[in-house]
PDB file of N, CA and C in Angstrom:
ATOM      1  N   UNK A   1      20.946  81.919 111.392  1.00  0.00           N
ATOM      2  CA  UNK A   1      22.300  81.480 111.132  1.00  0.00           C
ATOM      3  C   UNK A   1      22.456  81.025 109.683  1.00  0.00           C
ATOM      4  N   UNK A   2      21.574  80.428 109.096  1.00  0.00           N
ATOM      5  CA  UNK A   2      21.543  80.126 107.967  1.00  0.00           C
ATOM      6  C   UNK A   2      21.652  81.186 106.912  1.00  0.00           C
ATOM      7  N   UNK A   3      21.277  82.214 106.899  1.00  0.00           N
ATOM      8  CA  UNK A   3      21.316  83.594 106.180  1.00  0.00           C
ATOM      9  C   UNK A   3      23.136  83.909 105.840  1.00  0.00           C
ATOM     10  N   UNK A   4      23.468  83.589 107.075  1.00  0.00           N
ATOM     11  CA  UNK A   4      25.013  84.267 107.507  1.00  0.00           C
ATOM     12  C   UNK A   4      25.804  83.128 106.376  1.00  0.00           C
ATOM     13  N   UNK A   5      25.555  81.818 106.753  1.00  0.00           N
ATOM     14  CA  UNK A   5      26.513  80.997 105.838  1.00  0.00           C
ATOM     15  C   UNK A   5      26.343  81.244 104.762  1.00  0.00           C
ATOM     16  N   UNK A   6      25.118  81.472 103.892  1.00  0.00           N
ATOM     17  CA  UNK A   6      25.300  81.203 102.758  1.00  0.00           C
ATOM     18  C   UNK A   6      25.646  82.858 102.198  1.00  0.00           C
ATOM     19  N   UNK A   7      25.604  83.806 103.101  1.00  0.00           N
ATOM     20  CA  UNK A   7      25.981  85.044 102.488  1.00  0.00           C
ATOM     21  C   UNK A   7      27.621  85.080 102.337  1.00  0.00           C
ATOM     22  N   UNK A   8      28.329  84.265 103.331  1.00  0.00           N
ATOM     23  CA  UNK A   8      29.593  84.491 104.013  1.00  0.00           C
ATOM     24  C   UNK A   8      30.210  83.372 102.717  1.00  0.00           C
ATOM     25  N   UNK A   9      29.477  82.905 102.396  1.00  0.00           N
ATOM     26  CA  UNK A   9      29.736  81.686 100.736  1.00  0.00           C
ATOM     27  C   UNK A   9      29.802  82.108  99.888  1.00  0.00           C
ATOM     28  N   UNK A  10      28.329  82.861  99.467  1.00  0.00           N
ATOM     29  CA  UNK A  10      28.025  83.451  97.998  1.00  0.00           C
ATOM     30  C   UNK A  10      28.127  85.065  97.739  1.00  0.00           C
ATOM     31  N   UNK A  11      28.234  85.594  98.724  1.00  0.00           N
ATOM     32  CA  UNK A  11      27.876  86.677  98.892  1.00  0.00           C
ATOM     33  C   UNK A  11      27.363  87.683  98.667  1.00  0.00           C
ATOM     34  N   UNK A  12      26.812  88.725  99.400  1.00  0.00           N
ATOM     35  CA  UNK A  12      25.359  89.257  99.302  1.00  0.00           C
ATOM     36  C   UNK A  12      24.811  89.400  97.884  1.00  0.00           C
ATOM     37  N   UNK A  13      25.032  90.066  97.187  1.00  0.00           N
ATOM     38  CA  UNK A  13      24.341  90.361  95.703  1.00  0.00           C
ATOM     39  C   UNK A  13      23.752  88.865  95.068  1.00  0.00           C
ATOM     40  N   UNK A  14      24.606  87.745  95.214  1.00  0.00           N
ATOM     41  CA  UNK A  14      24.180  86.611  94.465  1.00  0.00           C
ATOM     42  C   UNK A  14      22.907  86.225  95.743  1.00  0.00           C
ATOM     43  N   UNK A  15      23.781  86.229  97.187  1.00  0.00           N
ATOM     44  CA  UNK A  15      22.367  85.738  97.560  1.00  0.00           C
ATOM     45  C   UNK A  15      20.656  86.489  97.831  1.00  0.00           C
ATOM     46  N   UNK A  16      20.752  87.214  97.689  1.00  0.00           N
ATOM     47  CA  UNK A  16      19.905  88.502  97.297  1.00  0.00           C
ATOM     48  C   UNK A  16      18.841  88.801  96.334  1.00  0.00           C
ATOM     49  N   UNK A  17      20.209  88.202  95.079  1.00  0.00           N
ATOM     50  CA  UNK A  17      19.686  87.362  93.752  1.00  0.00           C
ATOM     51  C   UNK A  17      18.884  85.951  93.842  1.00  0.00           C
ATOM     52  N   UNK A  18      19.311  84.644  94.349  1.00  0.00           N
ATOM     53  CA  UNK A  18      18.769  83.858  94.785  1.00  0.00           C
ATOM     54  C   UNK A  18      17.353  84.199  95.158  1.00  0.00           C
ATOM     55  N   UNK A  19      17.803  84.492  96.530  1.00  0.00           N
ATOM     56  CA  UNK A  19      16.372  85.107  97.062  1.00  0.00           C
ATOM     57  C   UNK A  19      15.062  85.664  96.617  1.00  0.00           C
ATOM     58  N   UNK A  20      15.855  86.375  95.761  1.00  0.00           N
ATOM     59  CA  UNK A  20      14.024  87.100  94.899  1.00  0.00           C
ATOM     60  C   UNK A  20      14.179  86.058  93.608  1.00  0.00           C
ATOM     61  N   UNK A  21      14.791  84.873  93.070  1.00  0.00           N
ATOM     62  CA  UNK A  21      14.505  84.125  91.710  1.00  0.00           C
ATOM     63  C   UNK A  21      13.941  82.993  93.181  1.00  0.00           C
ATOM     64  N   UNK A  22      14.139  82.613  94.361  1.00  0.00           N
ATOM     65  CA  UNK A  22      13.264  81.965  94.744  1.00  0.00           C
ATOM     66  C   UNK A  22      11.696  82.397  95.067  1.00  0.00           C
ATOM     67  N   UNK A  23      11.552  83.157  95.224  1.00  0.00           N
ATOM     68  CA  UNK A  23      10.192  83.912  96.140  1.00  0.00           C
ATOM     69  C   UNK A  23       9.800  84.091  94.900  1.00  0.00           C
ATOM     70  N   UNK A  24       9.890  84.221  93.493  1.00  0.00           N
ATOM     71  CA  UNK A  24       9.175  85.069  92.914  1.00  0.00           C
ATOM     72  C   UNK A  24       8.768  83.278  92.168  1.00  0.00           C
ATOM     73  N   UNK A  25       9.438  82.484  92.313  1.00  0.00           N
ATOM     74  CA  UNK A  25       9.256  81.035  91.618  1.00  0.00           C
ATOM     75  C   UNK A  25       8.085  80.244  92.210  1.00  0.00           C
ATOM     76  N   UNK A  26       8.275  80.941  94.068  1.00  0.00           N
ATOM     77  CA  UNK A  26       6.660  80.395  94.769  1.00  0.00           C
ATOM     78  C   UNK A  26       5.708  81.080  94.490  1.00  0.00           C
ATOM     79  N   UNK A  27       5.525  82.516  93.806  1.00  0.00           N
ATOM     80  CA  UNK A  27       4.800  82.757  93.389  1.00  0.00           C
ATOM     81  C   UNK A  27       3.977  82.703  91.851  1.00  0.00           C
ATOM     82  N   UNK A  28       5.143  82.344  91.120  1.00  0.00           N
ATOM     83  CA  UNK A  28       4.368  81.429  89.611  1.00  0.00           C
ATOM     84  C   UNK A  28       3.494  80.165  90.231  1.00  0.00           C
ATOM     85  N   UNK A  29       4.134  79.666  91.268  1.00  0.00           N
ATOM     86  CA  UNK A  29       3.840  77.736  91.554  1.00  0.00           C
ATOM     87  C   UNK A  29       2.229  78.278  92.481  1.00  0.00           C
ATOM     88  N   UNK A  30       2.284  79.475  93.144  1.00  0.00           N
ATOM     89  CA  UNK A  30       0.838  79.820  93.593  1.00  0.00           C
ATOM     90  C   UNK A  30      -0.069  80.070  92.227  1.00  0.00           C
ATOM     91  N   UNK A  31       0.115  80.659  91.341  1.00  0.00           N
ATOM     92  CA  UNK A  31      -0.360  81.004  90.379  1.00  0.00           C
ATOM     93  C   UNK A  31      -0.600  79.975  89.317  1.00  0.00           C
ATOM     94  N   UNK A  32       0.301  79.599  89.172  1.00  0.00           N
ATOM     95  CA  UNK A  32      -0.478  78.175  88.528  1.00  0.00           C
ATOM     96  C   UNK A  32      -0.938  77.325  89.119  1.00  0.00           C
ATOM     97  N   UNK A  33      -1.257  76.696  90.534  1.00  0.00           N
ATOM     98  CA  UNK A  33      -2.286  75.998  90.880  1.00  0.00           C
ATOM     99  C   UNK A  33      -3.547  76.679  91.445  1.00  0.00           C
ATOM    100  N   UNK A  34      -3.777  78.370  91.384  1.00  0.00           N
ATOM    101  CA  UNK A  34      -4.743  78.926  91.241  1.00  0.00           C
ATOM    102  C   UNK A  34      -5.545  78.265  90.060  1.00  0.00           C
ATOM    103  N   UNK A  35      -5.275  78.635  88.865  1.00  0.00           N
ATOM    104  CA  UNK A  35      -5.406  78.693  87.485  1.00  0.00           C
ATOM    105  C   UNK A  35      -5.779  77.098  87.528  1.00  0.00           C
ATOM    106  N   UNK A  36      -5.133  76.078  88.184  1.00  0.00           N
ATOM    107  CA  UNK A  36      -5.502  75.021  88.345  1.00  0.00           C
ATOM    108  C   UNK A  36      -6.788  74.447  88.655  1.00  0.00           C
ATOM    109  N   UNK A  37      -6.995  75.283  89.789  1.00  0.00           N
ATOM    110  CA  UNK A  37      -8.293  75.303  90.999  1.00  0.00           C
ATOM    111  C   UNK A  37      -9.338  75.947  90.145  1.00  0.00           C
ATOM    112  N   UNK A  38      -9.084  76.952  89.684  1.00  0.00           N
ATOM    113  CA  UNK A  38     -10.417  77.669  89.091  1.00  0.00           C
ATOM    114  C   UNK A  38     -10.768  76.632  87.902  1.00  0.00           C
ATOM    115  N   UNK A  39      -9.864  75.982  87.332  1.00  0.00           N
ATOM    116  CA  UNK A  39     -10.394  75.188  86.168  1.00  0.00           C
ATOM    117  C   UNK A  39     -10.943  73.829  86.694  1.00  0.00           C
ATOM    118  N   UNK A  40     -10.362  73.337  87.885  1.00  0.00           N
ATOM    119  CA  UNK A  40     -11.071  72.021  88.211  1.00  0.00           C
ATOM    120  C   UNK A  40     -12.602  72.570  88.806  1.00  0.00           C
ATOM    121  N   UNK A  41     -12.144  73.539  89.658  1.00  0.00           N
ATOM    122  CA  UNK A  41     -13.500  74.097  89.745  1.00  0.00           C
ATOM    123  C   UNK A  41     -14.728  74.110  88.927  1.00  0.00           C
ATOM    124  N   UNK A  42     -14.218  74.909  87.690  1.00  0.00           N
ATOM    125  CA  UNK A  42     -15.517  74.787  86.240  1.00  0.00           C
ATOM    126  C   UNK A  42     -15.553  73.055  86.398  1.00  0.00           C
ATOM    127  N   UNK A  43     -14.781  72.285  86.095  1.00  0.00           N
ATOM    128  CA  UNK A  43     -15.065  71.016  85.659  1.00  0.00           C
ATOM    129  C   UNK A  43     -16.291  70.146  86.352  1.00  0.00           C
ATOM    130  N   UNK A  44     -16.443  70.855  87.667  1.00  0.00           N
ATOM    131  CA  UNK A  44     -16.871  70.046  88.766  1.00  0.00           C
ATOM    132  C   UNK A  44     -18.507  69.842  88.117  1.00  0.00           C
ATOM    133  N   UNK A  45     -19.257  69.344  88.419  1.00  0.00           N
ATOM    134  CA  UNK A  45     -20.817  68.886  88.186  1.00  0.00           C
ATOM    135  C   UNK A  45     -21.472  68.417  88.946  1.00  0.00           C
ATOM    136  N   UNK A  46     -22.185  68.312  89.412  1.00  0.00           N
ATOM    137  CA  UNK A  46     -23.209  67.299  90.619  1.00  0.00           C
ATOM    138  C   UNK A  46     -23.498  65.935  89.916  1.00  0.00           C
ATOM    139  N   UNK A  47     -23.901  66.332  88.534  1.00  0.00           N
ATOM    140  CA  UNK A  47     -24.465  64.844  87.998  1.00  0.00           C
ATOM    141  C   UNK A  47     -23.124  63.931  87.421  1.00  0.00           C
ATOM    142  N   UNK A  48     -21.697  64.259  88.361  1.00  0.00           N
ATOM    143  CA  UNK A  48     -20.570  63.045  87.627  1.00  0.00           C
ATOM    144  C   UNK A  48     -20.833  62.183  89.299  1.00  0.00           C
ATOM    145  N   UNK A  49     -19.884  60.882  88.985  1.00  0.00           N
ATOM    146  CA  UNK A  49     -20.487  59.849  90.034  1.00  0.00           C
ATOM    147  C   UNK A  49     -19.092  60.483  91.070  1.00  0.00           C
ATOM    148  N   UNK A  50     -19.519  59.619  92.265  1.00  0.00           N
ATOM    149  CA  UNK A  50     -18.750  59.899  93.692  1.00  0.00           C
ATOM    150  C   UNK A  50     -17.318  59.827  93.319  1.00  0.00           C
ATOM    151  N   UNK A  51     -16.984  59.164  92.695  1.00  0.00           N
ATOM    152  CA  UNK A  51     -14.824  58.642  92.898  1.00  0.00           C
ATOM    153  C   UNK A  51     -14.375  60.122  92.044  1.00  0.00           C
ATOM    154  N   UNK A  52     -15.107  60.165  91.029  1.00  0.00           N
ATOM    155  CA  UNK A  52     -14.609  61.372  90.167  1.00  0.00           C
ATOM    156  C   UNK A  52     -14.683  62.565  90.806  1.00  0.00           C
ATOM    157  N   UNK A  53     -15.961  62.697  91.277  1.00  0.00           N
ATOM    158  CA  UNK A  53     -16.427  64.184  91.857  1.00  0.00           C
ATOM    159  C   UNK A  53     -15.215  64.105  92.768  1.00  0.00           C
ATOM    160  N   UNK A  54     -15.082  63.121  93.931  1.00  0.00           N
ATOM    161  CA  UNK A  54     -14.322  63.235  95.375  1.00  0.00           C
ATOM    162  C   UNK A  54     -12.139  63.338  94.745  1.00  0.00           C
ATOM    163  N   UNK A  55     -12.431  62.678  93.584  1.00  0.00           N
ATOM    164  CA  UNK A  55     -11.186  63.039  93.140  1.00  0.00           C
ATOM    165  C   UNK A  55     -10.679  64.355  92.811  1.00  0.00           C
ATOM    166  N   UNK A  56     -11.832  65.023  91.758  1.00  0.00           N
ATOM    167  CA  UNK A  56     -11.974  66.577  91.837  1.00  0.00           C
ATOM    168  C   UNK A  56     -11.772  67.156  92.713  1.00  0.00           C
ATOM    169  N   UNK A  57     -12.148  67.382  94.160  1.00  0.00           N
ATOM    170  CA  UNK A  57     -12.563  67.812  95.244  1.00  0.00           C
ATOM    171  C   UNK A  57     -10.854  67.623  95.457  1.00  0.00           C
ATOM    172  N   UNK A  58     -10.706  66.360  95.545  1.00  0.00           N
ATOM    173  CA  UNK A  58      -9.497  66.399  96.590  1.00  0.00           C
ATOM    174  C   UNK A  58      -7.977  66.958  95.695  1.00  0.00           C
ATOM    175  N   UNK A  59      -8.322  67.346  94.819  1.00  0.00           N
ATOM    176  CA  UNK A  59      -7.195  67.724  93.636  1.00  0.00           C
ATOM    177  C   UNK A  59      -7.192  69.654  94.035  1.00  0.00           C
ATOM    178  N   UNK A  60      -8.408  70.017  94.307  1.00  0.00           N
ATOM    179  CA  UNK A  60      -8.681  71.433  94.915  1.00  0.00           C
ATOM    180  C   UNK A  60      -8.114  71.327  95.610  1.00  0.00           C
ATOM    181  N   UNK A  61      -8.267  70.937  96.580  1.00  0.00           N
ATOM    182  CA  UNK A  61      -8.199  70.697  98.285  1.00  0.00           C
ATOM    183  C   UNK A  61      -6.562  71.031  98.132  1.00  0.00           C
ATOM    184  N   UNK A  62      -5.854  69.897  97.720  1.00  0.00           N
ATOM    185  CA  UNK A  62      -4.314  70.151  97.561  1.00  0.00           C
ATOM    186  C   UNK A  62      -4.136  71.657  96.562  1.00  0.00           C
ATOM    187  N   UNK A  63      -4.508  71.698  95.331  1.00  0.00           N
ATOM    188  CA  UNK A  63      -4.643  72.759  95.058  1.00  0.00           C
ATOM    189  C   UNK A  63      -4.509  74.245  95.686  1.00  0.00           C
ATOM    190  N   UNK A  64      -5.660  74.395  96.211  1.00  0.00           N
ATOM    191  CA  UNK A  64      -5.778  75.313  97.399  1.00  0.00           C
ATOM    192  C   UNK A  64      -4.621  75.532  98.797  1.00  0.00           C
ATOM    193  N   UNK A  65      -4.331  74.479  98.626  1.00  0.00           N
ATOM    194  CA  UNK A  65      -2.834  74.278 100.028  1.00  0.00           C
ATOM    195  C   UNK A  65      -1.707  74.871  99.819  1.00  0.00           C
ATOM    196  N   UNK A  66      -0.921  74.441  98.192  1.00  0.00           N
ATOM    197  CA  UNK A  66       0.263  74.799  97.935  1.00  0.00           C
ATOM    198  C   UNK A  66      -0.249  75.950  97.257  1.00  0.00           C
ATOM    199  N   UNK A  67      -0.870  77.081  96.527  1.00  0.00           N
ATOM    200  CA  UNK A  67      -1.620  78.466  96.918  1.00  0.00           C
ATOM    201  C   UNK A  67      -1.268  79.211  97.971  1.00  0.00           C
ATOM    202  N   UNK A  68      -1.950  78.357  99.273  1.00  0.00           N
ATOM    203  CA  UNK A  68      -1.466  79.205 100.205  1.00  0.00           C
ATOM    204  C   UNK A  68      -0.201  79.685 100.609  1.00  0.00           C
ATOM    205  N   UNK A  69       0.351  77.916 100.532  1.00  0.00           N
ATOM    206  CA  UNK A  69       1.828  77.649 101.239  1.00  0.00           C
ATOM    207  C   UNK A  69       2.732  78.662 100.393  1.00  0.00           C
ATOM    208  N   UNK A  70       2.376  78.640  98.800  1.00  0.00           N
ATOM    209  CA  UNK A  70       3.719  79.163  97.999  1.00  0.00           C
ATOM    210  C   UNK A  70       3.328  81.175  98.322  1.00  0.00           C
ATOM    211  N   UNK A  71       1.586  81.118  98.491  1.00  0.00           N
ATOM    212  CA  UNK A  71       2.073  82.951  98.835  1.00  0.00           C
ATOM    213  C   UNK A  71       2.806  83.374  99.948  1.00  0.00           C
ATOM    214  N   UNK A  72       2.635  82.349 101.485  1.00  0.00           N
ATOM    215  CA  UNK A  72       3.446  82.325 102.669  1.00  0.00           C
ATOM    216  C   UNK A  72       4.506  82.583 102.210  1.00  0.00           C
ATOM    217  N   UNK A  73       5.430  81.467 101.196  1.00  0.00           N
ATOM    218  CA  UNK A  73       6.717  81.318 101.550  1.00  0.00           C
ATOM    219  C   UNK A  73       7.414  82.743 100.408  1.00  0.00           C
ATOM    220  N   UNK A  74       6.420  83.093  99.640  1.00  0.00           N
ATOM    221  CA  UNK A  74       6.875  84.300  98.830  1.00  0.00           C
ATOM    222  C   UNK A  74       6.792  85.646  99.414  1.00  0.00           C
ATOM    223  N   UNK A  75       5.657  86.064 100.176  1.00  0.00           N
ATOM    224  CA  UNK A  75       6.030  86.652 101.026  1.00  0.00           C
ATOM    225  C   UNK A  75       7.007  86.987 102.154  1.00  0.00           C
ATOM    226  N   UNK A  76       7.419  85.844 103.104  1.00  0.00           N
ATOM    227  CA  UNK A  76       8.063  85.734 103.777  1.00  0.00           C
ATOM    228  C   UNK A  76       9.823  85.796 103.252  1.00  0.00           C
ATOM    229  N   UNK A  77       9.951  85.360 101.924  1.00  0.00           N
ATOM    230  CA  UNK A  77      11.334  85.377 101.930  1.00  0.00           C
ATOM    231  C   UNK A  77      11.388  86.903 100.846  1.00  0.00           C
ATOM    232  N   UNK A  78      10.668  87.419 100.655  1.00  0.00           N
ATOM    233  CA  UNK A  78      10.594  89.164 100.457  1.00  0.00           C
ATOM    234  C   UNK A  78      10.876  89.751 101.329  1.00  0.00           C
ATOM    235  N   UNK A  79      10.379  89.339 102.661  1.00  0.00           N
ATOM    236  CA  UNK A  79      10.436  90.421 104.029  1.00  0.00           C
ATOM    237  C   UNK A  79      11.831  90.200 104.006  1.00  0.00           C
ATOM    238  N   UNK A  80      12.232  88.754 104.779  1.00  0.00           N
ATOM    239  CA  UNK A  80      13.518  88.566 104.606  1.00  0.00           C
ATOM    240  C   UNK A  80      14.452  89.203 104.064  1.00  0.00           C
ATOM    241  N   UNK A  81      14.755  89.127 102.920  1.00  0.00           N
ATOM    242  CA  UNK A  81      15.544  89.844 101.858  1.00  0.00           C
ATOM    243  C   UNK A  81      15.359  91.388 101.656  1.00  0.00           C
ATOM    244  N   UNK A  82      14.771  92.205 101.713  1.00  0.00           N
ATOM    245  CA  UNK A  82      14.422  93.406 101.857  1.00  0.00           C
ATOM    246  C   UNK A  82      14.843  93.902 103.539  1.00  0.00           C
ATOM    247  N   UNK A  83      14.871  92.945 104.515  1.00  0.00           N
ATOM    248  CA  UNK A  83      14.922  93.645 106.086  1.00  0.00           C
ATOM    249  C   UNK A  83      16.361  93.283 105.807  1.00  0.00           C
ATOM    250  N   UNK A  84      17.506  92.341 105.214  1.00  0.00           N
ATOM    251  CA  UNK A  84      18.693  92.463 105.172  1.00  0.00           C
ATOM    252  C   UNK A  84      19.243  93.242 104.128  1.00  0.00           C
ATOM    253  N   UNK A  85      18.571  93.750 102.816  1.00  0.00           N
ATOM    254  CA  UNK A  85      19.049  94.485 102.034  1.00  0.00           C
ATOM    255  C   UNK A  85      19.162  95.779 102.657  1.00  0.00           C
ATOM    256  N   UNK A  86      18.003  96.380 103.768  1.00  0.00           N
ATOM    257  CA  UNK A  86      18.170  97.643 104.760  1.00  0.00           C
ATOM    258  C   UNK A  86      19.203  97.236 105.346  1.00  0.00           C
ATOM    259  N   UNK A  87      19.915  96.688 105.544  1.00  0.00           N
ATOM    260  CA  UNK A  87      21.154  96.320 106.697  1.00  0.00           C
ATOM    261  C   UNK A  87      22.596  96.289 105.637  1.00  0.00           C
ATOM    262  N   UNK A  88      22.330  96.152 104.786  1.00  0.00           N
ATOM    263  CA  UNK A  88      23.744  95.748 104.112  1.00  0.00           C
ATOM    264  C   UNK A  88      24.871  96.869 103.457  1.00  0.00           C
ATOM    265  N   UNK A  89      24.271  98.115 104.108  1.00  0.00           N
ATOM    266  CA  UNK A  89      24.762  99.486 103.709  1.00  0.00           C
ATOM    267  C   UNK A  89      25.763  99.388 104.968  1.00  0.00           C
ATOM    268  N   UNK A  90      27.208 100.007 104.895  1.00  0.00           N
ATOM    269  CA  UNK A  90      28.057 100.629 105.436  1.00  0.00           C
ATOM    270  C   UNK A  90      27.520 101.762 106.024  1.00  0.00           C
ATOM    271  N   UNK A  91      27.632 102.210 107.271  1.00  0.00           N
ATOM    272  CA  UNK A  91      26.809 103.487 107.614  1.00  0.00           C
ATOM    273  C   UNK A  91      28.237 104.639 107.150  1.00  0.00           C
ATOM    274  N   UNK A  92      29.383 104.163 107.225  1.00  0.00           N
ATOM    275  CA  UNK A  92      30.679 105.159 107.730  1.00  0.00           C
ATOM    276  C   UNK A  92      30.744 105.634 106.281  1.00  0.00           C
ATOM    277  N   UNK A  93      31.030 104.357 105.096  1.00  0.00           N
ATOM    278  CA  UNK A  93      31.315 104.645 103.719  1.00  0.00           C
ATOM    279  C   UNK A  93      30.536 104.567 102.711  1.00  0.00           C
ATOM    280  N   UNK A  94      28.955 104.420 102.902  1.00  0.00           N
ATOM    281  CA  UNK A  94      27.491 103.925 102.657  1.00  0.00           C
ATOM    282  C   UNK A  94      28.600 103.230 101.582  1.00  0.00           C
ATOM    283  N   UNK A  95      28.715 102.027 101.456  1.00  0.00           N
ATOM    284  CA  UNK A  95      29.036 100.774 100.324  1.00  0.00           C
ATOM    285  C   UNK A  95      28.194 100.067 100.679  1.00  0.00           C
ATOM    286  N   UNK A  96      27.238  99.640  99.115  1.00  0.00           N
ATOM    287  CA  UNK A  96      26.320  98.969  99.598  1.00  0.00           C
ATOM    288  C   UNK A  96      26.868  97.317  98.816  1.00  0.00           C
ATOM    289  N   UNK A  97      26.371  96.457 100.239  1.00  0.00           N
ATOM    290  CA  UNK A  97      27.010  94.975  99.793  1.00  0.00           C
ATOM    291  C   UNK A  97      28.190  94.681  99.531  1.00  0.00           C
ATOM    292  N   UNK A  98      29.017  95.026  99.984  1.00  0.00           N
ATOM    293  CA  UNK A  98      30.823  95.262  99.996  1.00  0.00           C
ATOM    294  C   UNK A  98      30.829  95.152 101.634  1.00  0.00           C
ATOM    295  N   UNK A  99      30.981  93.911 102.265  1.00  0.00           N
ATOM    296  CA  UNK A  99      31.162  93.401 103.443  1.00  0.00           C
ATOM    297  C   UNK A  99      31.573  91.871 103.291  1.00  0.00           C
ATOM    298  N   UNK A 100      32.110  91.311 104.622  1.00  0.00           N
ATOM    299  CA  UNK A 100      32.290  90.095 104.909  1.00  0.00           C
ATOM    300  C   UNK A 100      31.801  89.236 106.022  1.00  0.00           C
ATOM    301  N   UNK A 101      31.440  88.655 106.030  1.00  0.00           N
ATOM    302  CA  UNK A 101      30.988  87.894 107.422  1.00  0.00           C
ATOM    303  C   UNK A 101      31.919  87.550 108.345  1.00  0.00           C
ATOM    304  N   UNK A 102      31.736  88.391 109.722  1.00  0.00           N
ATOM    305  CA  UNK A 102      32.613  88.052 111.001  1.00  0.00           C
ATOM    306  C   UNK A 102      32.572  86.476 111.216  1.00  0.00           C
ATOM    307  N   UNK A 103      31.184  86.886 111.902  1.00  0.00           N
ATOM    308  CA  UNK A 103      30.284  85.496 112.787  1.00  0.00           C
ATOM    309  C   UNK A 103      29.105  84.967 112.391  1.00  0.00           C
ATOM    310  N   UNK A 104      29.065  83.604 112.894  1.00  0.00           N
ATOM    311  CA  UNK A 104      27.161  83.663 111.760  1.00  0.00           C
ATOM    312  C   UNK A 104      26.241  83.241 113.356  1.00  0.00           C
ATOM    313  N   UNK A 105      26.546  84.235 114.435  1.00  0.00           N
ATOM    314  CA  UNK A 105      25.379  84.108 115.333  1.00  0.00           C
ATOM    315  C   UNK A 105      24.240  84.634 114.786  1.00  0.00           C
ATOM    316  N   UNK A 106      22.889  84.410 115.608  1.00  0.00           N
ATOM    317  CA  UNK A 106      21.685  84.619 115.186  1.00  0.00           C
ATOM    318  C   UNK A 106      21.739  86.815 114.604  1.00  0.00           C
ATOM    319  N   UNK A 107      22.085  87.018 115.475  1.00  0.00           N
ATOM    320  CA  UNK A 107      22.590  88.490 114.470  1.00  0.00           C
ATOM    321  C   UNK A 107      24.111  88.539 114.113  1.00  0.00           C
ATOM    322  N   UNK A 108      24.559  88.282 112.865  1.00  0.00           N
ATOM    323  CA  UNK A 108      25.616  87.980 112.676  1.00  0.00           C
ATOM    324  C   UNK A 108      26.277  89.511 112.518  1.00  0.00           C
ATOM    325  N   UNK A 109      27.641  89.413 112.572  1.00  0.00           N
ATOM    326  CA  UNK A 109      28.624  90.814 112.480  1.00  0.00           C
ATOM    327  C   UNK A 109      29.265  90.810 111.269  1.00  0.00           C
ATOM    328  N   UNK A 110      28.982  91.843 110.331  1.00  0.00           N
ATOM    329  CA  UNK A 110      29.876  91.639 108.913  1.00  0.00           C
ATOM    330  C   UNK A 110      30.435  93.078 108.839  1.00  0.00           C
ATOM    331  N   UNK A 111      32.013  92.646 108.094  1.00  0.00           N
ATOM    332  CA  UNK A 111      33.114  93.543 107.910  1.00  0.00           C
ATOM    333  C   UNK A 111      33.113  94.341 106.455  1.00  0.00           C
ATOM    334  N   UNK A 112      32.780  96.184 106.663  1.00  0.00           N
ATOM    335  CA  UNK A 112      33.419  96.608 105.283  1.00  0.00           C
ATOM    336  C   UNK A 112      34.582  96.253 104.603  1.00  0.00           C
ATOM    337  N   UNK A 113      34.371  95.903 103.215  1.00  0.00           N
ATOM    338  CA  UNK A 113      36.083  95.739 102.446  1.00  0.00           C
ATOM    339  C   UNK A 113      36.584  96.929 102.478  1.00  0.00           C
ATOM    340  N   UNK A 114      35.723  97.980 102.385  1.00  0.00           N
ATOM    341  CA  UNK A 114      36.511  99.047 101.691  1.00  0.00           C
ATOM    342  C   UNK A 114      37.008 100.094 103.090  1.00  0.00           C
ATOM    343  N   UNK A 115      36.151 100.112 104.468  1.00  0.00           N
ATOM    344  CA  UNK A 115      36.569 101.088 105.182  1.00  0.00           C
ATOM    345  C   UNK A 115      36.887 100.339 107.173  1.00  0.00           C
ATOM    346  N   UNK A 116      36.457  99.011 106.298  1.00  0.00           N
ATOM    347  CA  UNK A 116      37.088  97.880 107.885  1.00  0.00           C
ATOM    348  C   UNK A 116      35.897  98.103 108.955  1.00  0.00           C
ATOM    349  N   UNK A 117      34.689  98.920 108.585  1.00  0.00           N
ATOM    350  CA  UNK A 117      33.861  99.237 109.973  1.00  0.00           C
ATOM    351  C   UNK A 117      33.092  97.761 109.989  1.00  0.00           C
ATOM    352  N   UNK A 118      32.437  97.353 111.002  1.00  0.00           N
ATOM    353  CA  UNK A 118      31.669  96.345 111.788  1.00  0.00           C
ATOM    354  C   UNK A 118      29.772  97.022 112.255  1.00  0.00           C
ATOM    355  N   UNK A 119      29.286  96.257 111.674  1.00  0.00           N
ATOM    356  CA  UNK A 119      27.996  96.122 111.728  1.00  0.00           C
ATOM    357  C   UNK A 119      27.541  94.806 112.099  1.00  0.00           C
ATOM    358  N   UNK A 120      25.898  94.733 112.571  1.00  0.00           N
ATOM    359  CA  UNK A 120      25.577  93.549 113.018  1.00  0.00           C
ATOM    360  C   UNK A 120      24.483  93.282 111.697  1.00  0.00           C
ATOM    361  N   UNK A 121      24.000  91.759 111.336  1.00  0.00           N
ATOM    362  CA  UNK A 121      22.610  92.154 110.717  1.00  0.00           C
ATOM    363  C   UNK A 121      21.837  91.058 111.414  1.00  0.00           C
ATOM    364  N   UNK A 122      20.666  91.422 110.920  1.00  0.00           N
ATOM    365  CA  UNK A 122      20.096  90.408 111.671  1.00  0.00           C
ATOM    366  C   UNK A 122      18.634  90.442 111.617  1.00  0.00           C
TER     367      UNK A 122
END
């Protein structure tokens, strides 16, 4: 449902736009706390004392998390955006992204401007 409001707001091209300047922003924020990790990594030593080493450690640790989390969420809002960019074609007048939002149920129904036909996306 959330897809539907903010398309039925901004509509498709901007949010589309959005979409890939977000996903591609979790993937700098994976990439630089890679680059992070590999360097605390070098830093690490056996012969520094416990608070430092375990501080190191736990600076990875998070490190390594938002890595994961930001390739999840960059991936995931690619699929997203790509499985509604396949949907946003007119089949009758192929116009692509030239619609309006009916309804914002979980598959919402959006209206051509240019030829009035009804599609679902979802």
């Amino acid at each position: 449902m959330e897809p539907a409001r903010t398309i039925a707001r901004l509509g498709f091209r901007k949010w589309y736009e959005r979409r890939l300047i977000e996903a591609h922003a979790w993937l700098v924020t994976a990439l630089l706390c890679a680059i992070y990790v590999e360097a605390a990594l070098e830093g690490m030593s056996p012969s520094q004392d416990a608070l430092t080493w375990l501080g190191a450690a736990g600076g990875i640790f998070f490190g390594v998390l938002i890595v994961w989390h930001g390739l999840r969420r960059y991936f995931a809002i690619l699929v997203e955006a790509e499985r509604f960019s396949g949907q946003s074609t007119c089949s009758r007048c192929k116009a692509y992204a030239v619609f309006e939002v009916v309804n914002e149920y979980a598959r919402f129904t959006v209206r051509c401007r240019k030829c009035q036909s009804e599609w679902s996306m979802g």
